[in-house]
C-alpha atoms as a PDB file:
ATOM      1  CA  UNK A   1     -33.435 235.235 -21.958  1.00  0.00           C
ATOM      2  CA  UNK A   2     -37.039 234.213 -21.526  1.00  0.00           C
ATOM      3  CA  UNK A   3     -38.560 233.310 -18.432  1.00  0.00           C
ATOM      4  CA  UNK A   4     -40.673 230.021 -17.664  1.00  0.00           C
ATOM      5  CA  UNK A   5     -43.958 230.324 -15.922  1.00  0.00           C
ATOM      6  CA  UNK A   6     -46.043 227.632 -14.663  1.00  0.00           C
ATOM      7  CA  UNK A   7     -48.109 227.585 -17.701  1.00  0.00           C
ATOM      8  CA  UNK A   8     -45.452 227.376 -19.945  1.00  0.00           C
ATOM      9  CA  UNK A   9     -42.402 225.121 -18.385  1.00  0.00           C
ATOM     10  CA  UNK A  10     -43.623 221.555 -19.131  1.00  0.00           C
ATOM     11  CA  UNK A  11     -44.226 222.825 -23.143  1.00  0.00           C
ATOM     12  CA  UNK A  12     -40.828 224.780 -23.196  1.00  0.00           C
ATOM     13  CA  UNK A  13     -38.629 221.547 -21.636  1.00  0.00           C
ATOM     14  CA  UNK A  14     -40.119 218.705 -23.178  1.00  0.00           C
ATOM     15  CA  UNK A  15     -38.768 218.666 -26.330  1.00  0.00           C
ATOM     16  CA  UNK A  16     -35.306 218.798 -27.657  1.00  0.00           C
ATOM     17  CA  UNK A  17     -32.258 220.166 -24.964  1.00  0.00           C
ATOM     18  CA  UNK A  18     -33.013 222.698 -22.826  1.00  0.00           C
ATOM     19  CA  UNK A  19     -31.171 224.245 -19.930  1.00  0.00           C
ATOM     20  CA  UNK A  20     -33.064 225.605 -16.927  1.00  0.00           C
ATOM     21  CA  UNK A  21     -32.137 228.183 -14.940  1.00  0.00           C
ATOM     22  CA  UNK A  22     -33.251 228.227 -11.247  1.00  0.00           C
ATOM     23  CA  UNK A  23     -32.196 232.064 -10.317  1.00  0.00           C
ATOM     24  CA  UNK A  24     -33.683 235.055  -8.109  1.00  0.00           C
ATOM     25  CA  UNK A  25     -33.165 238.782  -9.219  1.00  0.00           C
ATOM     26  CA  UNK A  26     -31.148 239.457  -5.208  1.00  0.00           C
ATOM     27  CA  UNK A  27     -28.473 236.570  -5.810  1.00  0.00           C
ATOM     28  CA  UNK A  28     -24.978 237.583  -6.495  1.00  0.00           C
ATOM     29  CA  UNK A  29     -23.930 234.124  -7.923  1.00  0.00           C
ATOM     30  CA  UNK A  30     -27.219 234.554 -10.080  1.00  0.00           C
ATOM     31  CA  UNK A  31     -26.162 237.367 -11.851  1.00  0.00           C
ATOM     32  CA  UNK A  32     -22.782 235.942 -12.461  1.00  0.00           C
ATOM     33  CA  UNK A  33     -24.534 233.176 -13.722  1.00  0.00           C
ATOM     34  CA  UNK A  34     -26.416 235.007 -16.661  1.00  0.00           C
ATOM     35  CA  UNK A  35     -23.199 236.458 -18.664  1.00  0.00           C
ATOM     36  CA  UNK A  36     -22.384 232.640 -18.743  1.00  0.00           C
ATOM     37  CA  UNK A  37     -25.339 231.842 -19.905  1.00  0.00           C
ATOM     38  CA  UNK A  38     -26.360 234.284 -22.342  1.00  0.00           C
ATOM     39  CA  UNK A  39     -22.569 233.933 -23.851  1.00  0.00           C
ATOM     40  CA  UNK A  40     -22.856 230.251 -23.896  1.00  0.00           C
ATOM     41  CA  UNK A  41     -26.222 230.543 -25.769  1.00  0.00           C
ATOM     42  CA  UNK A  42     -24.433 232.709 -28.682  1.00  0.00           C
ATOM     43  CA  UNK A  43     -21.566 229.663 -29.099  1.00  0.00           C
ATOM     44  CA  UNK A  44     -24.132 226.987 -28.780  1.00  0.00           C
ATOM     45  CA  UNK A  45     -26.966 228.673 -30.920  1.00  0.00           C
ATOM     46  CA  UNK A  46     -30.239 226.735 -32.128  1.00  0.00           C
ATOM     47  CA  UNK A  47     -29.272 223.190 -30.382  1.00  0.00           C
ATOM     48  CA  UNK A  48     -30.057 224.511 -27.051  1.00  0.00           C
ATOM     49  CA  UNK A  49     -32.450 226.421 -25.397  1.00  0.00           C
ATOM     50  CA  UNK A  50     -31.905 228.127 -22.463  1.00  0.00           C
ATOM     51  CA  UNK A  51     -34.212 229.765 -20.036  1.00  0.00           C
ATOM     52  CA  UNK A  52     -34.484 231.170 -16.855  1.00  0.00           C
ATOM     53  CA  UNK A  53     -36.855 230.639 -13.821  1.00  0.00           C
ATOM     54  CA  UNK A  54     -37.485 233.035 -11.091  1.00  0.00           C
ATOM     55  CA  UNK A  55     -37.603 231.003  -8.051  1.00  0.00           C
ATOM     56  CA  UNK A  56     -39.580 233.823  -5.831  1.00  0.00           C
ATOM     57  CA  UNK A  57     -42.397 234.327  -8.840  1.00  0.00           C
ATOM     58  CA  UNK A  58     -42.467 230.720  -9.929  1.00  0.00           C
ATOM     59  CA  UNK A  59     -42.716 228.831  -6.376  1.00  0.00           C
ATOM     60  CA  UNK A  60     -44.812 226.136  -7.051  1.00  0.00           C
ATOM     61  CA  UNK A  61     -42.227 225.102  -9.780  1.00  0.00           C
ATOM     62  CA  UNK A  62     -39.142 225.578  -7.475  1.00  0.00           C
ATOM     63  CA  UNK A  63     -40.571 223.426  -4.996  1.00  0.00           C
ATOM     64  CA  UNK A  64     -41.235 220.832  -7.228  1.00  0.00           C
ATOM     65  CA  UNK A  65     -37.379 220.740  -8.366  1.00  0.00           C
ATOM     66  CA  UNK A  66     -36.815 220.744  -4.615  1.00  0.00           C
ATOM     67  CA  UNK A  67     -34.920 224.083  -5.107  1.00  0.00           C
ATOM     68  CA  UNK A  68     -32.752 224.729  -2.065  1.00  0.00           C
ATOM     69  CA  UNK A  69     -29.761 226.584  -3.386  1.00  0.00           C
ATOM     70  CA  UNK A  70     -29.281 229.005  -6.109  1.00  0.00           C
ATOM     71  CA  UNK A  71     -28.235 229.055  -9.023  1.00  0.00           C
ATOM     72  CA  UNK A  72     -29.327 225.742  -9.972  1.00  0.00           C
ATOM     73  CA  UNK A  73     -29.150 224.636 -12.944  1.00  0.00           C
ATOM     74  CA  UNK A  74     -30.912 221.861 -14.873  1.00  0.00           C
ATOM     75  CA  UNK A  75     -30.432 220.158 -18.119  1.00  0.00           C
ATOM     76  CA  UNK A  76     -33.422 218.227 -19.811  1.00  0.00           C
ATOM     77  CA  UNK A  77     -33.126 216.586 -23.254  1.00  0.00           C
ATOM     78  CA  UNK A  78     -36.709 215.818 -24.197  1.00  0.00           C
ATOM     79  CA  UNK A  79     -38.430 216.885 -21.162  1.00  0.00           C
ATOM     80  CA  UNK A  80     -35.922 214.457 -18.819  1.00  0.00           C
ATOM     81  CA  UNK A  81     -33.592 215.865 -16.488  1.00  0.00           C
ATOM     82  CA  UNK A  82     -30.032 214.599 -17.597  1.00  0.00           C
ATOM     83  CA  UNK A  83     -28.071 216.887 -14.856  1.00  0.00           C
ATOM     84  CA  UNK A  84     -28.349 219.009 -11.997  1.00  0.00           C
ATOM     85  CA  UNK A  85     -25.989 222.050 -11.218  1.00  0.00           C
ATOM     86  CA  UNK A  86     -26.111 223.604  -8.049  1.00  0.00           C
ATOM     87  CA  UNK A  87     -24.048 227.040  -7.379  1.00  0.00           C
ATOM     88  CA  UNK A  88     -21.884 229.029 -10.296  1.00  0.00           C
ATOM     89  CA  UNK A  89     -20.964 227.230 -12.822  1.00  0.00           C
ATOM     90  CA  UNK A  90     -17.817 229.011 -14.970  1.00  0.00           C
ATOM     91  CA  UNK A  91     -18.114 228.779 -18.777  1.00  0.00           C
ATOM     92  CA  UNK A  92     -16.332 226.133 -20.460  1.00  0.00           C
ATOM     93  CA  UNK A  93     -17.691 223.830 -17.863  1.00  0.00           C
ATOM     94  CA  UNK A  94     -21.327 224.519 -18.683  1.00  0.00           C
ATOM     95  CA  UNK A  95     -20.898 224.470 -22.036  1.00  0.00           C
ATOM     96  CA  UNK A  96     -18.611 221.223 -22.184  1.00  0.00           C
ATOM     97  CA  UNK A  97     -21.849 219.666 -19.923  1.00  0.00           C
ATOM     98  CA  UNK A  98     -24.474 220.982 -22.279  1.00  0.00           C
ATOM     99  CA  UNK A  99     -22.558 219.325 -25.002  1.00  0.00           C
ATOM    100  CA  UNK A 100     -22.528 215.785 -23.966  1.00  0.00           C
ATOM    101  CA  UNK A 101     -26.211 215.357 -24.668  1.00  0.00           C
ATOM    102  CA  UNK A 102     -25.651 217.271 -28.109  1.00  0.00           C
END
């Protein structure tokens, strides 16, 4: 899953639905999270995009999404948040989320 930088988050998530993943490589819910994630992506294919964002490399960005927990996970359709995730989220509930702005 590919990682968002600071030069390349506001191009990635400002056009169609993308989910954002707020993560850090030392999180236990974080790497329960990506399974989810990289299953969900298979069922969901081309409609969504998902991608991850390592909150220790990518500060500046973190702060700016107030980051306080992790996981957290964000859902923009056309570069506007639609929802906000904090802490694991199982499968079918992520994907039944994501789907709503399908």
């Amino acid at each position: 899953m590919e990682h968002l930088t600071e030069k390349n988050f506001e191009e990635k998530t400002k056009n169609g639905l993308v989910v954002v993943d707020f993560f850090a490589t030392w999180c236990g819910p974080c790497r329960m999270m990506s399974p989810i994630l990289e299953q969900a992506q298979e069922e969901l294919g081309d409609s969504v995009k998902i991608y991850k964002v390592d909150v220790d490399e990518e500060e500046k960005i973190s702060r700016s999404f107030g980051i306080m927990s992790i996981p957290t996970i964000y859902i923009f359709k056309d570069g506007k948040v639609m929802e906000r995730h904090i802490g694991l989220w199982m499968h079918d509930d992520f994907v039944d989320a994501v789907k709503k702005y399908m």
